[in-house]
PDB file of N, CA and C in Angstrom:
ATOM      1  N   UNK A   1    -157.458 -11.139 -15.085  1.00  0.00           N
ATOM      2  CA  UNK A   1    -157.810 -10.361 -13.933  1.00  0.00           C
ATOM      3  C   UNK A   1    -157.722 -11.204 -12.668  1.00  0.00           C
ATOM      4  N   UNK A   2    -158.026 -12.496 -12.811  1.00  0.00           N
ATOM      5  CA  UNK A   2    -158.305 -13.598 -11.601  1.00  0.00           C
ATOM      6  C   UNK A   2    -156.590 -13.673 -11.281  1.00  0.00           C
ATOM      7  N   UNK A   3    -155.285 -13.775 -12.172  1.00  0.00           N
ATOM      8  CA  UNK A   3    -154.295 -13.500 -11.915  1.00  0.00           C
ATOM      9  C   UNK A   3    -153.361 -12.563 -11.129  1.00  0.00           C
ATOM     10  N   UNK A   4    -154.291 -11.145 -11.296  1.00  0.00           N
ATOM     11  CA  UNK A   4    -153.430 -10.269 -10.532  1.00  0.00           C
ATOM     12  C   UNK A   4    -154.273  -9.987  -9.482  1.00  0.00           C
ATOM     13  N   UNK A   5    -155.464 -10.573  -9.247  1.00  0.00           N
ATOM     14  CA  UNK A   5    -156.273 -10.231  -8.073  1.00  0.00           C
ATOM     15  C   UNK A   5    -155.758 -11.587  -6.929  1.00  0.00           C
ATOM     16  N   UNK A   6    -155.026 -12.414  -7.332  1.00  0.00           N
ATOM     17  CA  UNK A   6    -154.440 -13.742  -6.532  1.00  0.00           C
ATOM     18  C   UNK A   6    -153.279 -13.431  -6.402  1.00  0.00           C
ATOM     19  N   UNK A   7    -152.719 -13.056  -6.918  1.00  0.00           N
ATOM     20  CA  UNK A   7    -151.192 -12.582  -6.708  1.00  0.00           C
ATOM     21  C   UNK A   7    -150.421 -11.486  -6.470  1.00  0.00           C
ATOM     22  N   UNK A   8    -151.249 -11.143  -5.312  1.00  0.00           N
ATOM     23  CA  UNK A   8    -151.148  -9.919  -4.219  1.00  0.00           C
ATOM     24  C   UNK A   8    -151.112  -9.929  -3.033  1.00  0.00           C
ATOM     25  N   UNK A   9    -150.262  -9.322  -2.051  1.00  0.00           N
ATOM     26  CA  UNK A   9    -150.314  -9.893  -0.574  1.00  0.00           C
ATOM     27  C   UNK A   9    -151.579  -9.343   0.141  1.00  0.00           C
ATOM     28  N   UNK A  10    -151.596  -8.405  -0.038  1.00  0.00           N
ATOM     29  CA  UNK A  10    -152.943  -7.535   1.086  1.00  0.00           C
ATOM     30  C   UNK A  10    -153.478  -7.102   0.029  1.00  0.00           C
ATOM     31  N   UNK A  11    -154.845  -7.277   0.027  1.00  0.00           N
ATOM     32  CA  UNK A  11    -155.838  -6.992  -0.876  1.00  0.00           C
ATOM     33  C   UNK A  11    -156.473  -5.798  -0.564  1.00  0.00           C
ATOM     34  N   UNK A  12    -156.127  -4.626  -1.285  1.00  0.00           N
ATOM     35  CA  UNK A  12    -156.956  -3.729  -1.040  1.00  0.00           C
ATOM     36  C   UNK A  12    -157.913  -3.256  -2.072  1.00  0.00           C
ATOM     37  N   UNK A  13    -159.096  -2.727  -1.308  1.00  0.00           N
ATOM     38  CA  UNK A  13    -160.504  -2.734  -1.944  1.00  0.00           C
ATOM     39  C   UNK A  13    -159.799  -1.579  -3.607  1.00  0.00           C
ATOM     40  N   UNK A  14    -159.699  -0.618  -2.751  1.00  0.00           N
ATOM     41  CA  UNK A  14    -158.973   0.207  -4.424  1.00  0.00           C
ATOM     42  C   UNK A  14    -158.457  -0.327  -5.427  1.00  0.00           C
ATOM     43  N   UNK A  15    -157.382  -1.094  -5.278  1.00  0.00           N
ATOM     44  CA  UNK A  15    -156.816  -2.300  -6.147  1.00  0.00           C
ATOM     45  C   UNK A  15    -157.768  -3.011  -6.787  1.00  0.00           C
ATOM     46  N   UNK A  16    -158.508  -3.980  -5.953  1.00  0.00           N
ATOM     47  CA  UNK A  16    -159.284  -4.807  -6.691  1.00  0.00           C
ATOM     48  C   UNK A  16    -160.232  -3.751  -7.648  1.00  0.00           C
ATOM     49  N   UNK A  17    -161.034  -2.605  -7.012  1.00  0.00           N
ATOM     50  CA  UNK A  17    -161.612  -1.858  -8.503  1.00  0.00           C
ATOM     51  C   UNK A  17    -161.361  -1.646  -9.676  1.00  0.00           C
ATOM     52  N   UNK A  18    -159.829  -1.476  -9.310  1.00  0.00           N
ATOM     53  CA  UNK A  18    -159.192  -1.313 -10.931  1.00  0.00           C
ATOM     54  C   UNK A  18    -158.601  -1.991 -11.677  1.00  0.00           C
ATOM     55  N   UNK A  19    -158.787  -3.481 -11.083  1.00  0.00           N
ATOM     56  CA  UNK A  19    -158.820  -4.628 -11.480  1.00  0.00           C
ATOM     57  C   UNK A  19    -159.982  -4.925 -12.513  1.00  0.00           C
ATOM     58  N   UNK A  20    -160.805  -4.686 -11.520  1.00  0.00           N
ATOM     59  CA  UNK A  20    -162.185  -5.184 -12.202  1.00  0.00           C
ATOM     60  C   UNK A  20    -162.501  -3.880 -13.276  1.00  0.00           C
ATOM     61  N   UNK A  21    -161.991  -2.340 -13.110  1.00  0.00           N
ATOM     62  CA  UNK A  21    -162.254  -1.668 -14.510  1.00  0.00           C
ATOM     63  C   UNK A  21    -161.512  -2.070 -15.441  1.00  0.00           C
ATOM     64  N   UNK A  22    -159.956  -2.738 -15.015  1.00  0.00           N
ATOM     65  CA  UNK A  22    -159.787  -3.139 -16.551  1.00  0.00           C
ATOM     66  C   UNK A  22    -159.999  -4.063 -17.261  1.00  0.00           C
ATOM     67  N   UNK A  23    -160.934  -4.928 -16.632  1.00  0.00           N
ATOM     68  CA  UNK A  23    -161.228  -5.810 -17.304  1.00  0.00           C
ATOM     69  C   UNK A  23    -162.671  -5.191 -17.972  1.00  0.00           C
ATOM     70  N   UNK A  24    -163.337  -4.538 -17.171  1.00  0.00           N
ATOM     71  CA  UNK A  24    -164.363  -4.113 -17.960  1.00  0.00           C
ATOM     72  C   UNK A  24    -164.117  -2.910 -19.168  1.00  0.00           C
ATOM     73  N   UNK A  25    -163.190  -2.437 -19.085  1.00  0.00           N
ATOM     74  CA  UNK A  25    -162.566  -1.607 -20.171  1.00  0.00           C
ATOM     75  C   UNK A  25    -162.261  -2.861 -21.469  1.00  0.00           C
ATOM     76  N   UNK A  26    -161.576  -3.557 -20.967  1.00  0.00           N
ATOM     77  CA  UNK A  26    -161.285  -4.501 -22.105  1.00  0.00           C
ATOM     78  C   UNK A  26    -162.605  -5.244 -22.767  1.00  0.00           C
ATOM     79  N   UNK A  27    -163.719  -5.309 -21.784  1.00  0.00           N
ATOM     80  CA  UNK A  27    -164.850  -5.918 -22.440  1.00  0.00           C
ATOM     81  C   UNK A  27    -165.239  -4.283 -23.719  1.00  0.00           C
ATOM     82  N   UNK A  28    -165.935  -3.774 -22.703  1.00  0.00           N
ATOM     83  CA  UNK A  28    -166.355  -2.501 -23.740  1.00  0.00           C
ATOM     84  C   UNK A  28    -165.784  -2.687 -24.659  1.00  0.00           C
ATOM     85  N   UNK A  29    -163.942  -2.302 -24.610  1.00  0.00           N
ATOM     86  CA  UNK A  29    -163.337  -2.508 -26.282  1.00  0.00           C
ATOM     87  C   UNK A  29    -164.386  -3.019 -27.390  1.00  0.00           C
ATOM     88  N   UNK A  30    -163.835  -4.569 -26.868  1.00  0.00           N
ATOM     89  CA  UNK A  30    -163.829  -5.101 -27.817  1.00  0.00           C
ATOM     90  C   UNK A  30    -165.941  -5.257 -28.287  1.00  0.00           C
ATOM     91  N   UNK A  31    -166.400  -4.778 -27.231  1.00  0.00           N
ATOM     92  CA  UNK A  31    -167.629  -4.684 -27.820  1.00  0.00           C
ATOM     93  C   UNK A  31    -168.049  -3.872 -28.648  1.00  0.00           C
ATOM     94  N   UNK A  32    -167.334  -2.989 -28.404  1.00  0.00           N
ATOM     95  CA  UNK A  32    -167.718  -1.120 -29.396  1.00  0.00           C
ATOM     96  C   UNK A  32    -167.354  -1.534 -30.407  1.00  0.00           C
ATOM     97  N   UNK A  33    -166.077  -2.262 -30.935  1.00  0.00           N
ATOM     98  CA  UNK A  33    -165.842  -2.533 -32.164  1.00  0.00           C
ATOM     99  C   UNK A  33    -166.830  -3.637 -32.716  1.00  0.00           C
ATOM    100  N   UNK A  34    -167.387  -4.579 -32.146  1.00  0.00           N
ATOM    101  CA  UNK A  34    -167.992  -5.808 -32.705  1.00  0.00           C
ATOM    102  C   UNK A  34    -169.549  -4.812 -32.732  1.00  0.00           C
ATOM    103  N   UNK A  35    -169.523  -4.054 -32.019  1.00  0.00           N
ATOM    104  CA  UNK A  35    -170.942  -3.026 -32.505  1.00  0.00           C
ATOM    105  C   UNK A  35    -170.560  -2.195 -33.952  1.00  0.00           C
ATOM    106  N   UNK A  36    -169.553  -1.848 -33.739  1.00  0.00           N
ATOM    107  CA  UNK A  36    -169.802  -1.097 -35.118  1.00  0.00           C
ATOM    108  C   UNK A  36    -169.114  -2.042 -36.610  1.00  0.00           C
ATOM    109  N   UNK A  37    -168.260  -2.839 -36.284  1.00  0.00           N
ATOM    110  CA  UNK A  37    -168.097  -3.846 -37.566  1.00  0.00           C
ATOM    111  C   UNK A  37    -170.259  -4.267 -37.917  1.00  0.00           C
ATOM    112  N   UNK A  38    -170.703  -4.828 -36.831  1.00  0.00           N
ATOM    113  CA  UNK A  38    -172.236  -5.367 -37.596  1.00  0.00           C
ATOM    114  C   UNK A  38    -172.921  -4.459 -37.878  1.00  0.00           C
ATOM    115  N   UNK A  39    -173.027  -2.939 -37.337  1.00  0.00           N
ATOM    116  CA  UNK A  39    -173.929  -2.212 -37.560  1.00  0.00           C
ATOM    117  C   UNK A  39    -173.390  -1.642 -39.125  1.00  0.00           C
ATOM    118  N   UNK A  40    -172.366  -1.101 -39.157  1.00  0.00           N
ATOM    119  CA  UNK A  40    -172.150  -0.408 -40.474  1.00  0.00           C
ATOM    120  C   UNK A  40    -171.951  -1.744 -41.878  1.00  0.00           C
ATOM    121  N   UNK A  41    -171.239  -3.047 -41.382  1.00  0.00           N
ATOM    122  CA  UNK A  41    -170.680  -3.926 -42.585  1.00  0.00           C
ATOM    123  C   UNK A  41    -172.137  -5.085 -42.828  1.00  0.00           C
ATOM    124  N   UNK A  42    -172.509  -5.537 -41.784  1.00  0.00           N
ATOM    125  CA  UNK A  42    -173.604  -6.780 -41.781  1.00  0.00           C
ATOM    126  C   UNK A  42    -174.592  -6.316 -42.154  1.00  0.00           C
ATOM    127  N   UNK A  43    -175.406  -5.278 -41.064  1.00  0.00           N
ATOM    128  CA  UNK A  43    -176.572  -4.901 -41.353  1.00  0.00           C
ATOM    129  C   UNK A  43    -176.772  -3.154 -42.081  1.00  0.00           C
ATOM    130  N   UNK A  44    -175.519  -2.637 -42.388  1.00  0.00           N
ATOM    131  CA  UNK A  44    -175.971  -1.527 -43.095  1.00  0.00           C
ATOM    132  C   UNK A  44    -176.522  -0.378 -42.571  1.00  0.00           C
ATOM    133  N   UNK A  45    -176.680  -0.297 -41.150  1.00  0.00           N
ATOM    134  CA  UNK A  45    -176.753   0.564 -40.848  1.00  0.00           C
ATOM    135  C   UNK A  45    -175.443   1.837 -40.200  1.00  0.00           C
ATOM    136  N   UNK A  46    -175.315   2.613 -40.832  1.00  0.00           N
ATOM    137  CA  UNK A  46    -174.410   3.627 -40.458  1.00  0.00           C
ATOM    138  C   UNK A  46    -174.429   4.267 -39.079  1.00  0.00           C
ATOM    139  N   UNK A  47    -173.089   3.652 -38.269  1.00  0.00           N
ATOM    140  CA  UNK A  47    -173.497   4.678 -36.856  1.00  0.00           C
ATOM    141  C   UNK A  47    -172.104   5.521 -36.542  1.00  0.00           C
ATOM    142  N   UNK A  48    -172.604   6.687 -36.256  1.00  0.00           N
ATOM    143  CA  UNK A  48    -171.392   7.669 -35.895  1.00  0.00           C
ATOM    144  C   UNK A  48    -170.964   7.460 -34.682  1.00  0.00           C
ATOM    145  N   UNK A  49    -169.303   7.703 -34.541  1.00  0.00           N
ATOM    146  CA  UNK A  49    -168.570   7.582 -33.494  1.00  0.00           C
ATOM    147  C   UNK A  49    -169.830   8.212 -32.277  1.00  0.00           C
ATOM    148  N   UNK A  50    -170.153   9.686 -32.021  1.00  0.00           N
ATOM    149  CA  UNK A  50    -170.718   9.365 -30.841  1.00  0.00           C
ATOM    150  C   UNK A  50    -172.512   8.996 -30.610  1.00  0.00           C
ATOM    151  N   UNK A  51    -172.552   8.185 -31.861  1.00  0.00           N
ATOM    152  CA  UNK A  51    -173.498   7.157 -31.147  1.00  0.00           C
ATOM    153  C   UNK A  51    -173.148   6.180 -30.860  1.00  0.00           C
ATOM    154  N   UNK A  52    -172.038   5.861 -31.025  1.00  0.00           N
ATOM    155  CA  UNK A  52    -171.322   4.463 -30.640  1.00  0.00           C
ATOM    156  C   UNK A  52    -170.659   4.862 -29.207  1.00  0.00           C
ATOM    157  N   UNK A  53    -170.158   5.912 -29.300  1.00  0.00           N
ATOM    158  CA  UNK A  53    -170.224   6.171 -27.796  1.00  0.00           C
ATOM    159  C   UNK A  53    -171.018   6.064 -26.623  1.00  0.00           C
ATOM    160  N   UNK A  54    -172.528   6.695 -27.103  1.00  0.00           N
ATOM    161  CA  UNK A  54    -173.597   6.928 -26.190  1.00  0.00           C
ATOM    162  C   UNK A  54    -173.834   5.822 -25.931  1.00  0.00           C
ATOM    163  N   UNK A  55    -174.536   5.069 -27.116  1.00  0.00           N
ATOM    164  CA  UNK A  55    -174.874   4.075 -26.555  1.00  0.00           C
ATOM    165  C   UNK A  55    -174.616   2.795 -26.384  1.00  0.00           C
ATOM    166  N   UNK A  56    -173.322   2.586 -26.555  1.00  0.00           N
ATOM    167  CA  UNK A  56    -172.225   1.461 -26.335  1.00  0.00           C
ATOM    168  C   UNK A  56    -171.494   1.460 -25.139  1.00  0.00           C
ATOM    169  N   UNK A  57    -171.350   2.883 -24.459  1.00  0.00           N
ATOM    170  CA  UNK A  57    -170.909   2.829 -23.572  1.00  0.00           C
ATOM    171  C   UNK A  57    -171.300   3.909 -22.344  1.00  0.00           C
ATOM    172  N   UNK A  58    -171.510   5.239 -22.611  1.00  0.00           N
ATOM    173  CA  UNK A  58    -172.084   6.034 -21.673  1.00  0.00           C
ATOM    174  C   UNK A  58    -173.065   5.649 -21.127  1.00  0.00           C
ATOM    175  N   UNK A  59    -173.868   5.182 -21.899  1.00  0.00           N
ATOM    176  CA  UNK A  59    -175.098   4.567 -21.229  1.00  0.00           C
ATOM    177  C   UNK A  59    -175.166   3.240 -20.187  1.00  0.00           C
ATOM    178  N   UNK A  60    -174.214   2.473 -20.778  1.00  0.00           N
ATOM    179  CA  UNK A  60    -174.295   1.384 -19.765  1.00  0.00           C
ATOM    180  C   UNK A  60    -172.965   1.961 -18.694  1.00  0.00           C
ATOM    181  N   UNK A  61    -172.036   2.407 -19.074  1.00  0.00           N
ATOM    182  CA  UNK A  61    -171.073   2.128 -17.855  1.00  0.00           C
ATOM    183  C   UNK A  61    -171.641   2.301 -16.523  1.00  0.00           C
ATOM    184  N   UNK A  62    -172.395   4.028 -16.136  1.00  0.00           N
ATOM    185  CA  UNK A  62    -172.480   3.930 -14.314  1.00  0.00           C
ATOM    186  C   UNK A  62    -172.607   2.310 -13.916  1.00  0.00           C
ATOM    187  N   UNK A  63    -173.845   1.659 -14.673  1.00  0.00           N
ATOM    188  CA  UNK A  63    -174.382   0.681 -14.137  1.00  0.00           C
ATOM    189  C   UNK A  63    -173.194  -0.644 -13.727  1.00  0.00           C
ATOM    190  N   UNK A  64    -172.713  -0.502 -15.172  1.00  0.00           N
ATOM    191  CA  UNK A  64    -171.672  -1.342 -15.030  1.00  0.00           C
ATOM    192  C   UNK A  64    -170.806  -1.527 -14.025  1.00  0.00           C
ATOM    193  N   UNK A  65    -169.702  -0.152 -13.696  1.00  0.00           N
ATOM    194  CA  UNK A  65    -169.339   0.098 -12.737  1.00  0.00           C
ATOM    195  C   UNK A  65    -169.852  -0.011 -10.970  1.00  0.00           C
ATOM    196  N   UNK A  66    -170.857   0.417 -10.949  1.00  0.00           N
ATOM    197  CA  UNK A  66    -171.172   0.295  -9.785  1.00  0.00           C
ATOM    198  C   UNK A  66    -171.507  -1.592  -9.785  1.00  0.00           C
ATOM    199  N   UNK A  67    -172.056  -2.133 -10.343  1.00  0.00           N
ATOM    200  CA  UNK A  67    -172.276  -3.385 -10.260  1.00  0.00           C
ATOM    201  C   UNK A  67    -170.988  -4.559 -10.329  1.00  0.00           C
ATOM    202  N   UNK A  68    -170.595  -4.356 -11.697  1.00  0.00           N
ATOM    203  CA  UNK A  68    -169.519  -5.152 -11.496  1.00  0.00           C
ATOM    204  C   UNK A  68    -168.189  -5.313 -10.631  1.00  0.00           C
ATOM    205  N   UNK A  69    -167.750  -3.356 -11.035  1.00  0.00           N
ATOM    206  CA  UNK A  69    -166.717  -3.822  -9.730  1.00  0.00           C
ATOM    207  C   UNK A  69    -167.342  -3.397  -8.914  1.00  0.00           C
ATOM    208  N   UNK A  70    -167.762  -2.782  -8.039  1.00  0.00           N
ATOM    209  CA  UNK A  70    -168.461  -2.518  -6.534  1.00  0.00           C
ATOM    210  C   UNK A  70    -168.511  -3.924  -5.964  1.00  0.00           C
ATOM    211  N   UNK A  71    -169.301  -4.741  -6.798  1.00  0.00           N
ATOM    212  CA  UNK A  71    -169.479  -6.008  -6.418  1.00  0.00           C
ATOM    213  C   UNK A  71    -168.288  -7.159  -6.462  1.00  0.00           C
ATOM    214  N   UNK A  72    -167.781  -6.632  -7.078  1.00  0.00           N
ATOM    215  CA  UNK A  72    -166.493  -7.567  -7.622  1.00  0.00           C
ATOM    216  C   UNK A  72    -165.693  -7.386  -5.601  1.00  0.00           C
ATOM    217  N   UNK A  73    -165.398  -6.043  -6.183  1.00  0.00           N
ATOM    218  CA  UNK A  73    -164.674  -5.896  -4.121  1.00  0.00           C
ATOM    219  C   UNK A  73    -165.058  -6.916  -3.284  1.00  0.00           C
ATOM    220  N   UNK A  74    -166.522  -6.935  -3.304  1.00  0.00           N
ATOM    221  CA  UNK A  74    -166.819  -7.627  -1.510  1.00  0.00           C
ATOM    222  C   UNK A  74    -166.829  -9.116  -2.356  1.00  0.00           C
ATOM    223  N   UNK A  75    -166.731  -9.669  -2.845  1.00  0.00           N
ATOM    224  CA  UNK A  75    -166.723 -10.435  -3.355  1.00  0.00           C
ATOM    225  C   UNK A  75    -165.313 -11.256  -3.296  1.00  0.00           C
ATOM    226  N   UNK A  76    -164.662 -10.900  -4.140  1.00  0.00           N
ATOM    227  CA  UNK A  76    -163.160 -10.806  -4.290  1.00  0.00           C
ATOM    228  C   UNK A  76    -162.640 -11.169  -2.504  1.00  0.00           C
ATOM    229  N   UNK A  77    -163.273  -9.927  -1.680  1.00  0.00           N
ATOM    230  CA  UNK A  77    -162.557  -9.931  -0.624  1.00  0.00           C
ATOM    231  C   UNK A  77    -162.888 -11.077   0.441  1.00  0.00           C
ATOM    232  N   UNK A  78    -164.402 -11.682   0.248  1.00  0.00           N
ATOM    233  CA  UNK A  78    -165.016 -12.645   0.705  1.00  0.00           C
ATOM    234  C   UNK A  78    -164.664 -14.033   0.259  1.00  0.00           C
ATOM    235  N   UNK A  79    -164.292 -13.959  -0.672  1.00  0.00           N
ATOM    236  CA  UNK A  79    -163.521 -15.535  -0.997  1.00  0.00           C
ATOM    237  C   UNK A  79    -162.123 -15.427  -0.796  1.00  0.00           C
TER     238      UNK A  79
END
């Protein structure tokens, strides 16, 4: 992400957001899966796709979003 947010001429705030969602898309990924490999294989507990939804990801994204990239922008644009 630090790659294509440097190797751009004019930085615009839109751009950098969807910079920073795909990187947070790529986190989620790979978290939803490392949630449900331990919940169903390690510890045995069985969780259905949309509880792995809810609460792997519906639940945290607004926050996410507004925090990470919101913040990521002025940030980004300040350095």
């Amino acid at each position: 992400m630090g790659y294509m947010s440097r190797h751009i001429s004019a930085i615009a705030r839109m751009y950098l957001f969807f910079i920073n969602l795909l990187g947070m898309a790529v986190v989620y990924v790979l978290g939803l899966a490392y949630f449900y490999m331990i919940s169903n294989y390690v510890i045995d507990i069985p969780v259905t796709s949309w509880n792995l939804l809810l609460y792997g990801a519906i639940l945290q994204a607004p926050g996410d979003v507004f925090y990470m990239c919101g913040w990521g922008i002025f940030s980004g644009k300040m350095l």
